[in-house]
Protein backbone atom coordinates (compact mmCIF):
# COMPACT_ATOMS: atom_id res chain seq x y z
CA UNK A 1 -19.90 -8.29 -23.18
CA UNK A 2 -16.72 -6.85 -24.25
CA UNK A 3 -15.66 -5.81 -20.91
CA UNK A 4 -16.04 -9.13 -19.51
CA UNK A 5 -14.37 -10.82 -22.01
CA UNK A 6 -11.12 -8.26 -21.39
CA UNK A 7 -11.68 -8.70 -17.95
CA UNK A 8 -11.67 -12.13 -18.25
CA UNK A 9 -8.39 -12.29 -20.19
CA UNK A 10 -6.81 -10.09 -17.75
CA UNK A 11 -7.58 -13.07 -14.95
CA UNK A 12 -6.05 -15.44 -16.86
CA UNK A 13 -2.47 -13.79 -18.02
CA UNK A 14 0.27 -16.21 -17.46
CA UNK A 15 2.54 -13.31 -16.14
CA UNK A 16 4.37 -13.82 -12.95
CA UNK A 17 3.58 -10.47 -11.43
CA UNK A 18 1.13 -8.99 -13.31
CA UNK A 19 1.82 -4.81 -13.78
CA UNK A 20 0.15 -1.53 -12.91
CA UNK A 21 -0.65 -1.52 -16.83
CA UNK A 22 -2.54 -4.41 -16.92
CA UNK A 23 -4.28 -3.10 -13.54
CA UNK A 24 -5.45 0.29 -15.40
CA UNK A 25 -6.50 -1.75 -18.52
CA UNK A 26 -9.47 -2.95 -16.52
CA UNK A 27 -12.68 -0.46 -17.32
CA UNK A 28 -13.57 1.26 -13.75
CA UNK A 29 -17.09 -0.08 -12.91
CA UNK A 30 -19.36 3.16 -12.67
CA UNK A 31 -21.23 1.89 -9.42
CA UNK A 32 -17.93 1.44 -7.84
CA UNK A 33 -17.11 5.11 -9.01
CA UNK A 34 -20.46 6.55 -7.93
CA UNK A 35 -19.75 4.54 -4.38
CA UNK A 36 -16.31 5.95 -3.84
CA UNK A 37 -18.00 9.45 -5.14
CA UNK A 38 -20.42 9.81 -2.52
CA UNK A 39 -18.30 8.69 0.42
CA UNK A 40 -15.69 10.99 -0.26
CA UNK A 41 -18.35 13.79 -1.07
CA UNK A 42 -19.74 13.04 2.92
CA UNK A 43 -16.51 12.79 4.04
CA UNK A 44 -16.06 15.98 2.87
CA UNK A 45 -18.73 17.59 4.54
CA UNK A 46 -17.98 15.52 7.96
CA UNK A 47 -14.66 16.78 8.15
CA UNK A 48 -14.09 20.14 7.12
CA UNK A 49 -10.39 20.47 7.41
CA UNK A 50 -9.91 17.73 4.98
CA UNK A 51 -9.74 18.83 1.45
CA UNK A 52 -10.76 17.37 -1.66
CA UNK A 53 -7.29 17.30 -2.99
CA UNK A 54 -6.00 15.63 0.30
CA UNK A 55 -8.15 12.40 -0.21
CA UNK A 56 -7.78 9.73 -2.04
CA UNK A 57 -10.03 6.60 -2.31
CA UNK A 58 -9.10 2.98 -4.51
CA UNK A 59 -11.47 0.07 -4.33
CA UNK A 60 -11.38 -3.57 -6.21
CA UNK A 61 -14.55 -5.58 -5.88
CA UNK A 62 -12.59 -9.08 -6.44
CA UNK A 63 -15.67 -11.40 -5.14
CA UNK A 64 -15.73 -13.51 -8.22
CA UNK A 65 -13.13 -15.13 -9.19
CA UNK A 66 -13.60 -14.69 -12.98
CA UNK A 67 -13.93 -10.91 -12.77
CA UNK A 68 -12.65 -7.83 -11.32
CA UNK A 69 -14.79 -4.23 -10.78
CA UNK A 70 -12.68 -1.11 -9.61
CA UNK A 71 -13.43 2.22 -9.45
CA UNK A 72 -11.42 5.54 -7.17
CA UNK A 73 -11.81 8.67 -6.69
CA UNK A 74 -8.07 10.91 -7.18
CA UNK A 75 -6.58 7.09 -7.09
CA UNK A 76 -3.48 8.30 -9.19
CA UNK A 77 -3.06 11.09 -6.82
CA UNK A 78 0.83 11.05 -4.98
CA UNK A 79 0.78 11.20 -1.63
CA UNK A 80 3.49 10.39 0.95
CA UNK A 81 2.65 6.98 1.40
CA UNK A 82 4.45 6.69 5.19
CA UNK A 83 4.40 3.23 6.06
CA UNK A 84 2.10 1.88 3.91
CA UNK A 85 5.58 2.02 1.35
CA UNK A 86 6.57 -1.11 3.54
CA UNK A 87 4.53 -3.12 1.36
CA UNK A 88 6.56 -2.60 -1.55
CA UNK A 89 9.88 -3.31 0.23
CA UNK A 90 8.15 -6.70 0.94
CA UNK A 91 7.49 -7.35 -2.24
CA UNK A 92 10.75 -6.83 -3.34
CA UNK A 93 12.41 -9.07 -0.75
CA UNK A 94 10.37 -11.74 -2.05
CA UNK A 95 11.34 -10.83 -5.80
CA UNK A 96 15.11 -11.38 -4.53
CA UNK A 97 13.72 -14.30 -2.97
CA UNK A 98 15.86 -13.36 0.60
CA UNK A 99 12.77 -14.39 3.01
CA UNK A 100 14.58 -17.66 4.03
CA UNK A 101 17.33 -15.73 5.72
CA UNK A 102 15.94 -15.93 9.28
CA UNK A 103 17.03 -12.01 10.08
CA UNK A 104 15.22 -11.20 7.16
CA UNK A 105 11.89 -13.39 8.23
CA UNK A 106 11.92 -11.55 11.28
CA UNK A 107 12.52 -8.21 9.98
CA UNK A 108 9.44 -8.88 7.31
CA UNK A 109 7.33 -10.04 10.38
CA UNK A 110 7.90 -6.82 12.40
CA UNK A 111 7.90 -4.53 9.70
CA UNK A 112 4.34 -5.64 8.85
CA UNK A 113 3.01 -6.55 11.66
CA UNK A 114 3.65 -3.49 14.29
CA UNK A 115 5.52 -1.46 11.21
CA UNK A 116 9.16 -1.27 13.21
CA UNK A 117 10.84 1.64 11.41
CA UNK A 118 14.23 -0.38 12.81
CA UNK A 119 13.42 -3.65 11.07
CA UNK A 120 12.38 -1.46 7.51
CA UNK A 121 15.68 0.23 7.33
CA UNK A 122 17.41 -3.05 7.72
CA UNK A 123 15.66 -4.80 4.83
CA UNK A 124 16.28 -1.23 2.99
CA UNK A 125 19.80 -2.21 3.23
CA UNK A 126 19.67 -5.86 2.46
CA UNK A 127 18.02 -5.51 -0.42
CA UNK A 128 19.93 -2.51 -1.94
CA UNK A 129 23.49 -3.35 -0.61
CA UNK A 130 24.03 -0.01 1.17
CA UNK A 131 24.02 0.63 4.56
CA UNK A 132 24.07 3.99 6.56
CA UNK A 133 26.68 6.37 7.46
CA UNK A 134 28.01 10.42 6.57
CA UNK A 135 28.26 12.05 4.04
CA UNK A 136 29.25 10.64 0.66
CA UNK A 137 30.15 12.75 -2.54
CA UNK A 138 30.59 12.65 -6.46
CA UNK A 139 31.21 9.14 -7.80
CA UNK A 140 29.95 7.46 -4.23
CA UNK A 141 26.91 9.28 -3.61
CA UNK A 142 25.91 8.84 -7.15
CA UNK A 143 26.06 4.70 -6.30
CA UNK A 144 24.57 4.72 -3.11
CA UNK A 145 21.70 6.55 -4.49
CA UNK A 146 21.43 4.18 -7.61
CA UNK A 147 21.40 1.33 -5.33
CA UNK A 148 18.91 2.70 -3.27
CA UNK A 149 16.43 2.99 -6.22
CA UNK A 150 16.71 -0.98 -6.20
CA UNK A 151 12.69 -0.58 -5.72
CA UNK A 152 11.90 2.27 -8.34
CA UNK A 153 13.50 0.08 -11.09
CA UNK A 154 11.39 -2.91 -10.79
CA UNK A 155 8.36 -1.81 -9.94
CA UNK A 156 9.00 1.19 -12.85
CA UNK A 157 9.35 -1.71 -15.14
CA UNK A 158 5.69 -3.30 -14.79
CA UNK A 159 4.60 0.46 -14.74
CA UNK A 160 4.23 1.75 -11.80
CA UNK A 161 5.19 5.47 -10.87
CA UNK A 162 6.39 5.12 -7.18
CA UNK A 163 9.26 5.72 -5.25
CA UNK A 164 10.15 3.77 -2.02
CA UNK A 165 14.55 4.82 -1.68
CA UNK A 166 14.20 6.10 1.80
CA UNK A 167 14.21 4.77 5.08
CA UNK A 168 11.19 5.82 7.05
CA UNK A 169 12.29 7.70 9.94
CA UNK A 170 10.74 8.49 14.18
CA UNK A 171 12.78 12.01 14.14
CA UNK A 172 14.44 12.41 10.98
CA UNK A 173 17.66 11.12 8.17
CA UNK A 174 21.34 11.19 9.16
CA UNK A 175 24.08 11.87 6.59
CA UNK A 176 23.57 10.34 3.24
CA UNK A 177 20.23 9.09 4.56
CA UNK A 178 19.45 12.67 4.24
CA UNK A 179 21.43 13.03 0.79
CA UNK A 180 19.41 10.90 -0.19
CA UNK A 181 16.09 12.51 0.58
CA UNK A 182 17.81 15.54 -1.84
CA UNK A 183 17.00 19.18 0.40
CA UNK A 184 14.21 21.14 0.12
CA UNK A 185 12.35 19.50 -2.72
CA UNK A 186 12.90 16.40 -1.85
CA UNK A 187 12.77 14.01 -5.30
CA UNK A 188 13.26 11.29 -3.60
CA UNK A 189 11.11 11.45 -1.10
CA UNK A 190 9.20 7.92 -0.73
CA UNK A 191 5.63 8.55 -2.92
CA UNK A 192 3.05 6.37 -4.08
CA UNK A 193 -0.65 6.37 -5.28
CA UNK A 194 -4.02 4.54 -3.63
CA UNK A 195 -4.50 2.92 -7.23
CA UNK A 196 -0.91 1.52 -6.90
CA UNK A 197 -1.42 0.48 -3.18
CA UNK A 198 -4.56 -1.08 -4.79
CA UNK A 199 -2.62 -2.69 -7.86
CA UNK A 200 -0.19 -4.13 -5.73
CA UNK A 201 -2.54 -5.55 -3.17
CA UNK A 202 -4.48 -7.49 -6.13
CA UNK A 203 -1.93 -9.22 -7.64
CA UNK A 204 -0.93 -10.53 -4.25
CA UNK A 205 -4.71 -11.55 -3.45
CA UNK A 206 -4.76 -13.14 -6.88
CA UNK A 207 -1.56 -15.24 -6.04
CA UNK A 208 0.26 -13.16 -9.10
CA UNK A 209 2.38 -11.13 -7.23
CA UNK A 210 6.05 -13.11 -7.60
CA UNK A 211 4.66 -16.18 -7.21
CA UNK A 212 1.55 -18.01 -5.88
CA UNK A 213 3.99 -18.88 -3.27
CA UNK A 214 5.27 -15.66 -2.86
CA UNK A 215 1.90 -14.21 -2.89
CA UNK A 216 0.46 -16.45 -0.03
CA UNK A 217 3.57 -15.37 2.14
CA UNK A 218 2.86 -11.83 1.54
CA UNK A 219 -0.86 -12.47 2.68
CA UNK A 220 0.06 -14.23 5.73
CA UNK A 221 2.29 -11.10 6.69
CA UNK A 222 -0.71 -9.14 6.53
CA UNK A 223 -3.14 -10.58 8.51
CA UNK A 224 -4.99 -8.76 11.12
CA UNK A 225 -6.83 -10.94 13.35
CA UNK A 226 -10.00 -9.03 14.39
CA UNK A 227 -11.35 -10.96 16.92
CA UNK A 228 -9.31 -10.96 19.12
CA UNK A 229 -7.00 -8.90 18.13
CA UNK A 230 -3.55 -8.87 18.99
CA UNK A 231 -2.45 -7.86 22.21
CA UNK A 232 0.53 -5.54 20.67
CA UNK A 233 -1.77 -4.89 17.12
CA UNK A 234 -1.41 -0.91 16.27
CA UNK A 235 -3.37 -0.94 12.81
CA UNK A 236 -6.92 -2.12 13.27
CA UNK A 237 -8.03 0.93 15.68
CA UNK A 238 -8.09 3.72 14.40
CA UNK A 239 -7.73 2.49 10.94
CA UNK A 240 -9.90 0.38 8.41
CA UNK A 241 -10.65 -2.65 10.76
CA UNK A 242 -12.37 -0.42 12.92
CA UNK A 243 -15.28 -0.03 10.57
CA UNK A 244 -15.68 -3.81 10.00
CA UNK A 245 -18.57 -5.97 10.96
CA UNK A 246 -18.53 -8.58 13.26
CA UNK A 247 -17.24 -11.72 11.62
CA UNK A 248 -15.12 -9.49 9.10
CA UNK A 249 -11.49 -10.62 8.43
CA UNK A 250 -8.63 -8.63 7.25
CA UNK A 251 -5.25 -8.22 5.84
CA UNK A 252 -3.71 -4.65 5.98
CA UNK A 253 -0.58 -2.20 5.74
CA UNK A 254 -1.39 1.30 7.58
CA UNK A 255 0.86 4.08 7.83
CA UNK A 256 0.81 7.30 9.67
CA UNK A 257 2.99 10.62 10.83
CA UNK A 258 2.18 14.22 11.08
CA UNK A 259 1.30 14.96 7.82
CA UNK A 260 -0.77 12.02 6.59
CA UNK A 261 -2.88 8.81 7.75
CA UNK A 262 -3.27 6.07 5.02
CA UNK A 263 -4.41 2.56 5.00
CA UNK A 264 -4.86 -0.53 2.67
CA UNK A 265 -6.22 -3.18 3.13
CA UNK A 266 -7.97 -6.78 1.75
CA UNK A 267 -11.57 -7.48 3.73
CA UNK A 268 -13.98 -10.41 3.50
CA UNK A 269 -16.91 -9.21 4.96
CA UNK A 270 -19.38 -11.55 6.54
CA UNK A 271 -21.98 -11.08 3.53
CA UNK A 272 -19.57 -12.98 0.89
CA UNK A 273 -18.32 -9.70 -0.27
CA UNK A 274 -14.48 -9.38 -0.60
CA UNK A 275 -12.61 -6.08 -1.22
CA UNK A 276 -9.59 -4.38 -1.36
CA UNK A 277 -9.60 -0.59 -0.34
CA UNK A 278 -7.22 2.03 0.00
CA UNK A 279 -7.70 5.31 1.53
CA UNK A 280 -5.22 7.91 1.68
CA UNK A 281 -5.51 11.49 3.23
CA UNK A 282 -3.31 14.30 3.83
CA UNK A 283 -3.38 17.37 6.32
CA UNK A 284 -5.39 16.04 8.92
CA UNK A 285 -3.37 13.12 10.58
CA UNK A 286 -4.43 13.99 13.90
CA UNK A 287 -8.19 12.74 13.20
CA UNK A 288 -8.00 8.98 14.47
CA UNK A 289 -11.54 9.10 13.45
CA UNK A 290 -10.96 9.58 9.96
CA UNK A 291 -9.87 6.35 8.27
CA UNK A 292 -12.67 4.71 10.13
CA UNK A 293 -15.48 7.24 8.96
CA UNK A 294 -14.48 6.86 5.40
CA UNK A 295 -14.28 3.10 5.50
CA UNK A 296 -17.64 2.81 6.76
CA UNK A 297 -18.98 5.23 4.23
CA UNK A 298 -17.68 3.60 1.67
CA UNK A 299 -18.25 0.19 2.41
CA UNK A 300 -22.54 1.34 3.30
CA UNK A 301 -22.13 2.74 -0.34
CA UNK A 302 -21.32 -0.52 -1.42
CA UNK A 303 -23.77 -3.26 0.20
């Protein structure tokens, strides 16, 4: 009874955009965690190459309205998020409320939609007030790079531990784009966790992420039509949407390169059920059978 009643107060906050604290406050629901458990425990054993420290699973059972379930398994895990970090530069052109600029509507619309590195790196810019170019040093690098952490800031002040400064890139940075990235260690390399991915995707299903306004803009963005898809659509096949049942809708980010495949995603599935699921991997990008095999493990471990 206690948990519901915290739940409960956690679905009614009057906070704007609710924070990753408030997300974590929520008590994980151990069927949830036993679901996520065994999926990634088959997963495991279906493919070999991918290691248990190299998955990550989030899920949010957000069917009722009046409650919330989660559970994960290694959801506070970093990973290189790829372009799945898109969906926090959305949110934050909607916190600087610049979507009415109609450059910057069509940059959000092809950054989500067919994840354009070209139109990402522009709204990088807006919405930090830098732009590209060489080399900078002392006192200018120093700005640019404070600038750049436009992003960080907010989201570090509702609690979140991310970091989405750089541009994502087809071949690689160019002058301070790569000072930026900081050599061999990379610190600022973009990073991010499934339960964060997950966080952020709730608050914007609940209408609480901005605005309810705000929020129903972001959805619309993210909207995968299933059937029939898109004629240019690059992030149902071979990603979540894959594993759905006929009748399923979705809203999604994916993101991919050579060293990880991620996606995230909000489902209604034709039984009523409505979920939000992240699934992150590392080491085995080349798999375009992975995301799919996970998704449909987890989601039979949940029916």
């Amino acid at each position: 009874m206690r948990i519901r009643f915290v739940v409960l107060l956690f679905l009614v906050a009057t906070s704007a955009f609710a924070n990753f604290r408030e997300f974590t406050d929520v008590p994980k629901n151990p069927a949830l965690e036993l679901a996520v458990q065994h999926a990634a425990e088959q997963t495991l054993k279906d493919f070999p190459k991918l290691t248990a420290d190299n998955l990550a699973i989030s899920i949010i059972d957000v069917t009722k309205d009046s409650t919330v379930d989660r559970g994960d398994w290694h959801g506070d895990t970093p990973f290189y998020p790829a372009s799945v970090v898109k969906l926090y530069i959305m949110a934050e052109v909607f916190h600087q409320k610049l979507e009415g600029d109609p450059e910057v509507a069509r940059a959000l619309g092809e950054m989500i939609r067919i994840s354009d590195n070209d139109a990402t790196a522009f709204l990088i810019d807006v919405i930090s007030d830098t732009s590209p170019g060489p080399n900078l040093e002392g006192r200018a690098l120093n700005k640019f790079l404070d600038k750049r952490r436009v992003v960080n800031k907010w989201f570090a002040s509702m609690g979140y531990d991310i970091s989405a400064m750089a541009k994502p890139w087809s071949f690689g940075p160019f002058g301070r784009e790569k000072q930026l990235v900081g050599g061999d260690a990379k610190p600022n390399r973009n990073r991010s966790s499934a339960n964060s991915f997950a966080s952020l995707l709730l608050w914007i299903v609940r209408k609480r992420a901005v605005s309810p306004t705000a929020s129903d803009k972001m959805l619309a963005l993210l909207e995968r039509p299933l059937n029939p898809l898109r004629a240019d659509e690059n992030q149902v096949k071979e990603f979540i949407g894959e594993s759905l049942p006929a009748g399923s809708k979705e809203w999604s980010k994916a993101g991919w390169m050579s060293e990880v495949r991620h996606d995230a995603a909000y489902i209604e599935l034709p039984s009523g059920r409505k979920l939000i699921l992240v699934i992150m991997t590392r080491g085995t990008a080349d798999d375009v059978k992975l995301i799919p095999a996970i998704a449909k493990s987890v989601l039979a471990e949940v029916q």
